[in-house]
N, C-alpha and C. Protein backbone atom coordinates (compact mmCIF):
# COMPACT_ATOMS: atom_id res chain seq x y z
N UNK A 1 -101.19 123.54 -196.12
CA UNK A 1 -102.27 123.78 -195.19
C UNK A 1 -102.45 122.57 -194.28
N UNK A 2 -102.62 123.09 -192.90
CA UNK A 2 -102.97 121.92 -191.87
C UNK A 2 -103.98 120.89 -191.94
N UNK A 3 -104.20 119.65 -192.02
CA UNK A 3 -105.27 118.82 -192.17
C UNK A 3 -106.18 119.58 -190.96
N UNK A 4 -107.85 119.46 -191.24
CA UNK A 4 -108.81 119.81 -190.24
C UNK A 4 -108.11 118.71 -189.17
N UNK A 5 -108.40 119.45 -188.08
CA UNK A 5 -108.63 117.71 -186.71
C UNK A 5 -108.63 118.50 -185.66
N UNK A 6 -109.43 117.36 -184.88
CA UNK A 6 -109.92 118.41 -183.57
C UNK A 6 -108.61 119.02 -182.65
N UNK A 7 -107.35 118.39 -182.55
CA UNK A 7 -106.40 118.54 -182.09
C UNK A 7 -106.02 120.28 -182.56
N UNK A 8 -105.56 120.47 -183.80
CA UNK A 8 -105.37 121.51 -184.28
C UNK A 8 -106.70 122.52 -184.13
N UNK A 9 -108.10 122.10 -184.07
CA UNK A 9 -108.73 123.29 -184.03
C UNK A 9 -108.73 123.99 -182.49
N UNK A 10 -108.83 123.08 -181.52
CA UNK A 10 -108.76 122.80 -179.97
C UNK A 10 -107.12 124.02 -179.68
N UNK A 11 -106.31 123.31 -180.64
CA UNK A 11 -104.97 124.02 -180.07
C UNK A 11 -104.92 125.75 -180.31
N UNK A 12 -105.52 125.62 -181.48
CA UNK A 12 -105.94 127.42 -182.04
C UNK A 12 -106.91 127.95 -181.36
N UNK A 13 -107.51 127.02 -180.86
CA UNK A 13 -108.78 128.06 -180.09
C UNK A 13 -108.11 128.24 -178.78
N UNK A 14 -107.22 127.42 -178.14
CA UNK A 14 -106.69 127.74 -176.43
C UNK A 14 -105.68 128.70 -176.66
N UNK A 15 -104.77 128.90 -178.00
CA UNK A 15 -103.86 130.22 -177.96
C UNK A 15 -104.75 131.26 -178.37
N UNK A 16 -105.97 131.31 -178.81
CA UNK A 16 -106.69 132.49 -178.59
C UNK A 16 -107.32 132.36 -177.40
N UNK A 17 -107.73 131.76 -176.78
CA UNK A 17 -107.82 132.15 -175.80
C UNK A 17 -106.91 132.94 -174.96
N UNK A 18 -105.86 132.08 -174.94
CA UNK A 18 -105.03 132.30 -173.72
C UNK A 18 -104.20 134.13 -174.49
N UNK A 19 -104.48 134.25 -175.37
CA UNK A 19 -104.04 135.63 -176.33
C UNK A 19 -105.21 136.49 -175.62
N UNK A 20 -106.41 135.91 -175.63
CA UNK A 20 -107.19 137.22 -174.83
C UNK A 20 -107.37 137.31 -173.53
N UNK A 21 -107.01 136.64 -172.98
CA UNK A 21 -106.17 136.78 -171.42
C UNK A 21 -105.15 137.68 -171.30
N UNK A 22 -104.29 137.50 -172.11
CA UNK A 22 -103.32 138.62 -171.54
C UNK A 22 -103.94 139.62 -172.21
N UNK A 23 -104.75 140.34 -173.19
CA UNK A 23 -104.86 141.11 -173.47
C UNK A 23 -105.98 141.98 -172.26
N UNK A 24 -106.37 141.16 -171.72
CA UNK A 24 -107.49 141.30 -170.21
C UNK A 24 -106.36 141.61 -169.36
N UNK A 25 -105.48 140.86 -168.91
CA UNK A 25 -104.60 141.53 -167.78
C UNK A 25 -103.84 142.63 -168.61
N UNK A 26 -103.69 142.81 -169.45
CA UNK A 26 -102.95 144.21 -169.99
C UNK A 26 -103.63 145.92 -169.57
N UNK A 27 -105.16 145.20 -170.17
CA UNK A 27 -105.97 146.20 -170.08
C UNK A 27 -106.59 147.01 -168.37
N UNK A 28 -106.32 145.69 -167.85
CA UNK A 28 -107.19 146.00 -166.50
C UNK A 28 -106.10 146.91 -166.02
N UNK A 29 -104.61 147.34 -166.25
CA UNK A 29 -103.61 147.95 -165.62
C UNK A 29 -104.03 148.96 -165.69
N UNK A 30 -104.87 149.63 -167.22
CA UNK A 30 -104.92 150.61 -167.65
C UNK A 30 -106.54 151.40 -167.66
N UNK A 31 -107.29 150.08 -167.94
CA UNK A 31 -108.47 150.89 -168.34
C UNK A 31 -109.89 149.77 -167.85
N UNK A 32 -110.17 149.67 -166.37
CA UNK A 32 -110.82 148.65 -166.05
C UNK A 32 -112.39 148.34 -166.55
N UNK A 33 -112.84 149.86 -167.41
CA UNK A 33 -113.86 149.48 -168.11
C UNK A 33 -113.81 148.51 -169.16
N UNK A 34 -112.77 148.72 -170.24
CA UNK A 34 -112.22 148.21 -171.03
C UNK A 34 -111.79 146.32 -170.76
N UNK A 35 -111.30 146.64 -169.68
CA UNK A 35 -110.48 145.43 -169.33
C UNK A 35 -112.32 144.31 -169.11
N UNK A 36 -113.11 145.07 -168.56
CA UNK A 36 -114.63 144.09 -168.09
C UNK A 36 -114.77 143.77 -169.45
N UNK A 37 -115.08 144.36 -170.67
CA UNK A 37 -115.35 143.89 -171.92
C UNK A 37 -114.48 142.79 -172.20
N UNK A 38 -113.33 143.06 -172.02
CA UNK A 38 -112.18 141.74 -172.33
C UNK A 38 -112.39 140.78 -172.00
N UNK A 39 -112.76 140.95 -170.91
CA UNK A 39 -112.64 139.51 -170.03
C UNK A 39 -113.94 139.01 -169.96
N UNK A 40 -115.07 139.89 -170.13
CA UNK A 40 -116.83 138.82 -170.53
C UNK A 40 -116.32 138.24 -171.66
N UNK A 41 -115.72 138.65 -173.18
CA UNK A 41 -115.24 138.07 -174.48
C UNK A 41 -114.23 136.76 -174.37
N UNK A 42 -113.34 137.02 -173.33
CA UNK A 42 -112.67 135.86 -173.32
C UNK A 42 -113.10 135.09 -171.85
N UNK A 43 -113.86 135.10 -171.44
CA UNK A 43 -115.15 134.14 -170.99
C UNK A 43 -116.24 133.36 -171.45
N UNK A 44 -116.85 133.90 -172.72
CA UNK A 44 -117.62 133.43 -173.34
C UNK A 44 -117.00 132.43 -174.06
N UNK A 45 -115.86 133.21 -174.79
CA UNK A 45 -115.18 132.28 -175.54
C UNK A 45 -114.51 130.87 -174.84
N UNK A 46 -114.37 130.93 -173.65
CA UNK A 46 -114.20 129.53 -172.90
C UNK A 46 -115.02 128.72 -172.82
N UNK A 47 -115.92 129.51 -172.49
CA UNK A 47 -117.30 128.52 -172.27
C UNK A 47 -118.35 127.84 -173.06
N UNK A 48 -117.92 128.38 -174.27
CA UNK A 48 -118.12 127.85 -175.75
C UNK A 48 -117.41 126.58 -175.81
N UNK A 49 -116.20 127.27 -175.79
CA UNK A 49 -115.06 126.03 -175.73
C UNK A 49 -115.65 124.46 -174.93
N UNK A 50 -115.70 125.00 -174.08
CA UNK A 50 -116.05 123.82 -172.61
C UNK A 50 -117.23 122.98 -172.63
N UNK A 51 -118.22 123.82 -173.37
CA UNK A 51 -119.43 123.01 -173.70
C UNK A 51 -119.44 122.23 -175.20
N UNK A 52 -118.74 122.63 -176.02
CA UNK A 52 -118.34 121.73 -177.04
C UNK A 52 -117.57 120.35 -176.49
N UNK A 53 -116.78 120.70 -175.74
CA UNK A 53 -115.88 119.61 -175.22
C UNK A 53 -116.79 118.51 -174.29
N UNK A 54 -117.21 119.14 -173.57
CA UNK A 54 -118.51 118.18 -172.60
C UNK A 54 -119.63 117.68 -173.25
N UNK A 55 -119.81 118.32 -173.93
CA UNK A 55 -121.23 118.00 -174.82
C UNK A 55 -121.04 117.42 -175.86
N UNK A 56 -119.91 117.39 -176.78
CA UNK A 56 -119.62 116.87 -178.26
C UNK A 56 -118.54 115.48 -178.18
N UNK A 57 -117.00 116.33 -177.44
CA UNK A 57 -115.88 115.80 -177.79
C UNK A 57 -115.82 114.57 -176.37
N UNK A 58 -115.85 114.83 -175.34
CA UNK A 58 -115.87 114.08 -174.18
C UNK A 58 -116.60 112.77 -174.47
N UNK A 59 -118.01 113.20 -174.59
CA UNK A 59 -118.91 111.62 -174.99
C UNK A 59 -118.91 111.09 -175.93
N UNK A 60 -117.80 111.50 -177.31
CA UNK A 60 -117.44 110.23 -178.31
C UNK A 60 -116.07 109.99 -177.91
N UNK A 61 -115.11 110.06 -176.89
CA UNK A 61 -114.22 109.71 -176.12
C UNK A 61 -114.32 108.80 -175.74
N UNK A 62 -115.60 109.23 -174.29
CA UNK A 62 -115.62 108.05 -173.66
C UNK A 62 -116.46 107.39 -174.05
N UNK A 63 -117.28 107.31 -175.52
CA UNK A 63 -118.20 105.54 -175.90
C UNK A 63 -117.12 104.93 -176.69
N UNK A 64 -116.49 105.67 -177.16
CA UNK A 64 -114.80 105.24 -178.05
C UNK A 64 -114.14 104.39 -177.08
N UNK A 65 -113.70 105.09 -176.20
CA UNK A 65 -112.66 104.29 -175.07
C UNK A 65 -113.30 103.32 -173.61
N UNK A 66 -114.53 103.97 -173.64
CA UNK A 66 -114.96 103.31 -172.21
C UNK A 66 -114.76 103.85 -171.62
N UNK A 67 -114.00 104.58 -171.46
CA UNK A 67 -113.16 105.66 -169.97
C UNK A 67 -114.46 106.56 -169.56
N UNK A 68 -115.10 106.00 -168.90
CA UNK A 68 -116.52 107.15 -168.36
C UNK A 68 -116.26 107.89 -167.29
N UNK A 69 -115.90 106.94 -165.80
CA UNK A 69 -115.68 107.18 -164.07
C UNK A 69 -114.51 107.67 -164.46
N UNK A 70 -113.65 106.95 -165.16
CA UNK A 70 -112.05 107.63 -164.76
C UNK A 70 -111.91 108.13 -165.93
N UNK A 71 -110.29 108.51 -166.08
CA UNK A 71 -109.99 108.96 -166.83
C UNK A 71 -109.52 110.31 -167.08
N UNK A 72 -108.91 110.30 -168.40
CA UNK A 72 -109.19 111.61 -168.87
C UNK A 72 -110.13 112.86 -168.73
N UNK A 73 -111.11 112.53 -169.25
CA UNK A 73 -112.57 113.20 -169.53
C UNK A 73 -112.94 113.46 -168.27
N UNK A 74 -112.70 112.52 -166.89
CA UNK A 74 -113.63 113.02 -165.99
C UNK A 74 -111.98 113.87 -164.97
N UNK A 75 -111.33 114.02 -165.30
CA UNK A 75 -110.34 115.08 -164.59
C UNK A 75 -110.63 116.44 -165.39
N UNK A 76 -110.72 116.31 -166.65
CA UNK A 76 -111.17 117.53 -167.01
C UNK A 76 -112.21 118.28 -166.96
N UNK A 77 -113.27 117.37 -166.65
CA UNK A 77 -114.68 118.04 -166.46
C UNK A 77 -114.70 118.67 -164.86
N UNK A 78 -113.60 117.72 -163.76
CA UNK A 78 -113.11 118.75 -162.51
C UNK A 78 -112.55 120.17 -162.54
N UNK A 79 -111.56 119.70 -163.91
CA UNK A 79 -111.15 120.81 -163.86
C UNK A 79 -111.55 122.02 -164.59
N UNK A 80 -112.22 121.63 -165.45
CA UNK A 80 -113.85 122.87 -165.86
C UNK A 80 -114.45 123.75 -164.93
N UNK A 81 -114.86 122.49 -164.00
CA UNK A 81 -115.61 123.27 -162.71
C UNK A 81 -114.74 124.40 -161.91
N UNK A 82 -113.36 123.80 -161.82
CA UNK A 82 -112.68 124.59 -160.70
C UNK A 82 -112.41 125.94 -161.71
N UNK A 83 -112.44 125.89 -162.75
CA UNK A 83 -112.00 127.17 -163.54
C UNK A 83 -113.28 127.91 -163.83
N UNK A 84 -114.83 127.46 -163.85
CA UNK A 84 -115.79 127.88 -163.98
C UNK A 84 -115.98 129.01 -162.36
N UNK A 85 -115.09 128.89 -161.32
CA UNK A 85 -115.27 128.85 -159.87
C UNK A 85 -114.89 130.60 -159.85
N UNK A 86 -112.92 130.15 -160.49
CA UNK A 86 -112.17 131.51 -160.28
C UNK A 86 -112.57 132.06 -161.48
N UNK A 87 -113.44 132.16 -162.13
CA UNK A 87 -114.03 133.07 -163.75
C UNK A 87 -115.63 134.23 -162.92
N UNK A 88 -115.94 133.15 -162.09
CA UNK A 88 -117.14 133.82 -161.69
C UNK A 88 -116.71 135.06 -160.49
N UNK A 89 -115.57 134.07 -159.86
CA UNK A 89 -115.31 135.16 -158.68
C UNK A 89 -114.44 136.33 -159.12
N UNK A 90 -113.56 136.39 -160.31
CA UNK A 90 -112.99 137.15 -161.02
C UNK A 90 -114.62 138.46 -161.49
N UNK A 91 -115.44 137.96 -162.48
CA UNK A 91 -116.32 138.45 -163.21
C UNK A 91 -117.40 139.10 -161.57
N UNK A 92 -117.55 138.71 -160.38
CA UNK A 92 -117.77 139.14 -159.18
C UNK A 92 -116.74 140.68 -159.08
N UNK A 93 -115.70 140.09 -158.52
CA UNK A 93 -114.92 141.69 -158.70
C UNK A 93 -114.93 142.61 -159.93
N UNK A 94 -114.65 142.35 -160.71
CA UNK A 94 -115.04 143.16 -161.79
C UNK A 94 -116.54 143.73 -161.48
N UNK A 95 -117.19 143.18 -161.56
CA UNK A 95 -118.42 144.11 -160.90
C UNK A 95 -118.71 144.89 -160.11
N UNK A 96 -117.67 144.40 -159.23
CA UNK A 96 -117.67 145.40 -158.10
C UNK A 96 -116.42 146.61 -157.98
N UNK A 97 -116.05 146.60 -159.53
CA UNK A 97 -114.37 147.65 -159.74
C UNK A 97 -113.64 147.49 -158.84
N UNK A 98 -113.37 146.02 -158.30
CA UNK A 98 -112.08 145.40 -157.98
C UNK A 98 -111.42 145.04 -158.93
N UNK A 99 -110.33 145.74 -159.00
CA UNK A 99 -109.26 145.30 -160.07
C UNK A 99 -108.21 144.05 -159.13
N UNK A 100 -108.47 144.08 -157.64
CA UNK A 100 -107.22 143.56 -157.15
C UNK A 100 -107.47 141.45 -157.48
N UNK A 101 -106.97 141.17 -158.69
CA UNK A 101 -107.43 139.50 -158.81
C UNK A 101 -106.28 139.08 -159.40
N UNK A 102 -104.97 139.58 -159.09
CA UNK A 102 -103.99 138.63 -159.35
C UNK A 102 -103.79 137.51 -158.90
N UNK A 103 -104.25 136.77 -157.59
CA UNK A 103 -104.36 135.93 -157.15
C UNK A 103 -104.97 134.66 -158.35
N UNK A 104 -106.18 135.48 -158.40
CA UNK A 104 -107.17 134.63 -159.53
C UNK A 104 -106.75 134.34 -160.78
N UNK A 105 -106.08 135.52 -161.09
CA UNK A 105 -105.20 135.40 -163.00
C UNK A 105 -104.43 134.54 -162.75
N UNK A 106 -103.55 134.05 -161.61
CA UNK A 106 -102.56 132.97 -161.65
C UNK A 106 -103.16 131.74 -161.97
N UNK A 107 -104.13 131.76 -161.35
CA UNK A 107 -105.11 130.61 -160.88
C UNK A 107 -105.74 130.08 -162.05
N UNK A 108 -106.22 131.12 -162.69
CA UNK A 108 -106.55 130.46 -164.01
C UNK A 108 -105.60 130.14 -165.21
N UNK A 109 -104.41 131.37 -165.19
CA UNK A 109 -103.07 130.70 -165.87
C UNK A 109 -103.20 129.15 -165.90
N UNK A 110 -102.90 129.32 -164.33
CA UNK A 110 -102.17 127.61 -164.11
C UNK A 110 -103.00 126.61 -164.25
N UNK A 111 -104.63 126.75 -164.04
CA UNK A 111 -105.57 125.67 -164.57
C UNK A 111 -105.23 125.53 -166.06
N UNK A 112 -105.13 126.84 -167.38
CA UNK A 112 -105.33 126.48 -168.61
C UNK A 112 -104.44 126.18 -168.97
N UNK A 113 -102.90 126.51 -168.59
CA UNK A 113 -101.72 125.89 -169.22
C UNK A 113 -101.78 123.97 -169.21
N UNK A 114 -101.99 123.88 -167.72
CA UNK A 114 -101.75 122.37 -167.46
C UNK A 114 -103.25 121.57 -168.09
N UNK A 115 -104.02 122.19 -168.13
CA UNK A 115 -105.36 121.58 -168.37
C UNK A 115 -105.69 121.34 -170.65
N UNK A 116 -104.68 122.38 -171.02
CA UNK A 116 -105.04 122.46 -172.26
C UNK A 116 -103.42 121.44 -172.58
N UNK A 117 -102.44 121.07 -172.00
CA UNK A 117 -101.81 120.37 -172.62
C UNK A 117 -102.17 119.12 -172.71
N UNK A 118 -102.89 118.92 -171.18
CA UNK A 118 -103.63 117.51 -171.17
C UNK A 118 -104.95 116.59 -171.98
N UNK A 119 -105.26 117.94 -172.01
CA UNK A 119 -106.65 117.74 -173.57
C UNK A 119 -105.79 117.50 -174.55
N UNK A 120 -105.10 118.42 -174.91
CA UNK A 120 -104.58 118.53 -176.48
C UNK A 120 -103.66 117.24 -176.72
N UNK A 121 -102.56 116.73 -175.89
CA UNK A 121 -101.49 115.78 -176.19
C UNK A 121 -102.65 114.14 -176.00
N UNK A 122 -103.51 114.28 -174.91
CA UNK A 122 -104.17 113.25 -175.24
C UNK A 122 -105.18 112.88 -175.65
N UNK A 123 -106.26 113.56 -174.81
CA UNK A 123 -107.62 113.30 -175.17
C UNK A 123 -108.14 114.13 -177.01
N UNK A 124 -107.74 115.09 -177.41
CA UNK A 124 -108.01 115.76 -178.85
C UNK A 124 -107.27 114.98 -179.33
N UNK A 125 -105.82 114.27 -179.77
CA UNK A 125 -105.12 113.24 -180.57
C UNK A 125 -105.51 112.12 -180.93
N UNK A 126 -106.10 111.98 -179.79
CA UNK A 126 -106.96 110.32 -179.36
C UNK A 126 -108.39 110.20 -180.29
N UNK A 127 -109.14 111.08 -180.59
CA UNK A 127 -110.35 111.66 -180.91
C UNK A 127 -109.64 111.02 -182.22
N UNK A 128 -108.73 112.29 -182.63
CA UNK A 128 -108.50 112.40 -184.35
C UNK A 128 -108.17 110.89 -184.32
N UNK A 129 -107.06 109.94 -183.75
CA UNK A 129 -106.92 108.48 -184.03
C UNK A 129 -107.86 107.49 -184.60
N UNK A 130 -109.22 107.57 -183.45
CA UNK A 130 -110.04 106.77 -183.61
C UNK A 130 -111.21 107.50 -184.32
N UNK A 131 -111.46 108.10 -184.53
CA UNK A 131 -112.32 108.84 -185.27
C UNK A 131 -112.43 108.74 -187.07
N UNK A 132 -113.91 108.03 -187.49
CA UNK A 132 -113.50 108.42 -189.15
C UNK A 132 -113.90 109.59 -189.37
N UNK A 133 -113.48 109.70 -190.69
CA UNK A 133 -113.88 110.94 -191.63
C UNK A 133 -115.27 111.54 -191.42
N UNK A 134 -116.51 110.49 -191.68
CA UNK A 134 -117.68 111.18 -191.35
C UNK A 134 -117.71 111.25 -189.66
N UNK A 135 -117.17 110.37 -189.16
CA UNK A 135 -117.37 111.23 -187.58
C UNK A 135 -116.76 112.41 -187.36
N UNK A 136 -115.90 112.69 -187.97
CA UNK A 136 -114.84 113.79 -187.42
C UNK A 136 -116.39 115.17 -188.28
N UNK A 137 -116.66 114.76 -189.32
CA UNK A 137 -117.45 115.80 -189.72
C UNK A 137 -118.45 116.14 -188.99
N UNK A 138 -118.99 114.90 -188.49
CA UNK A 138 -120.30 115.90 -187.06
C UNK A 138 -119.63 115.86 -186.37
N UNK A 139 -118.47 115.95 -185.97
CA UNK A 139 -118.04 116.62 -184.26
C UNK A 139 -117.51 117.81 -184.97
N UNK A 140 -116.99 118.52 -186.24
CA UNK A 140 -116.95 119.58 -186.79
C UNK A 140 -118.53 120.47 -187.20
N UNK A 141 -119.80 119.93 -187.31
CA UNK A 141 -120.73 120.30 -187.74
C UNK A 141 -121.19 120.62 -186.25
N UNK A 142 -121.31 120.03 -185.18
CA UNK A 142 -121.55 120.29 -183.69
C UNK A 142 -120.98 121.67 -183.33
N UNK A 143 -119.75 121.57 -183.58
CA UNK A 143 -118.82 122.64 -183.01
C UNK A 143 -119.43 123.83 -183.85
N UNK A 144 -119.98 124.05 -185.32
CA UNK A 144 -120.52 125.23 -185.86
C UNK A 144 -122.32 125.93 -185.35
N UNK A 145 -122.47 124.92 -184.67
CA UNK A 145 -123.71 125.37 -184.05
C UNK A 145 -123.93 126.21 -182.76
């Protein structure tokens, strides 16, 4: 069994994510009521994600490293925003039974591929490094709330 660490929980939660993404573009081919449920579920579930990360994992980063202005942490919190941007204007069409947002599915593809390797290889590794045991347990006790 895998040791707990934020790296590994971070990495399981972005292939579910990114698992209910395609299951959202699968659906919208077929059944765009269906497909709106998908995609509020794997919305929420990001934004869960994102506020753990900003709120929990980011600010024992940067009092860990110093890295506040630059960095890591603050490219990703850009790139939060820009994906918070094409989620709304996606969840916009959907409202309005526009199915036509391939534009947007790329868009967010290509934010979470490049954006979750960059969390995961540095900033979640970095965490587990410097992090003890009882810290790692409230940034695990955070994340259950």
């Amino acid at each position: 069994m895998q040791e707990k660490s934020v790296f590994n929980i971070c990495q399981q939660h972005s292939n579910d994510i990114d698992s209910n993404f395609i299951r959202f573009q699968n659906a919208r081919k077929k059944d765009l009521n269906q497909a709106k449920k998908i995609f509020r579920s794997f919305k929420e579930n990001l934004e869960k994600q994102i506020l753990w990360e900003e709120n929990v994992l980011f600010p024992f980063f940067e009092k860990k490293t110093g890295m506040h202005q630059i960095g890591p942490t603050f490219c990703r919190k850009r790139e939060h925003e820009n994906l918070q941007e094409v989620l709304k204007a996606v969840e916009d069409k959907l409202d309005k039974e526009d199915g036509n947002i391939e534009g947007e599915e790329r868009h967010i593809l290509s934010i979470l591929e490049i954006h979750s390797n960059k969390e995961e290889q540095f900033v979640f590794k970095k965490i587990d490094e410097i992090a003890s045991k009882e810290e790692l347990k409230e940034i695990f006790a955070k994340r259950e709330k």
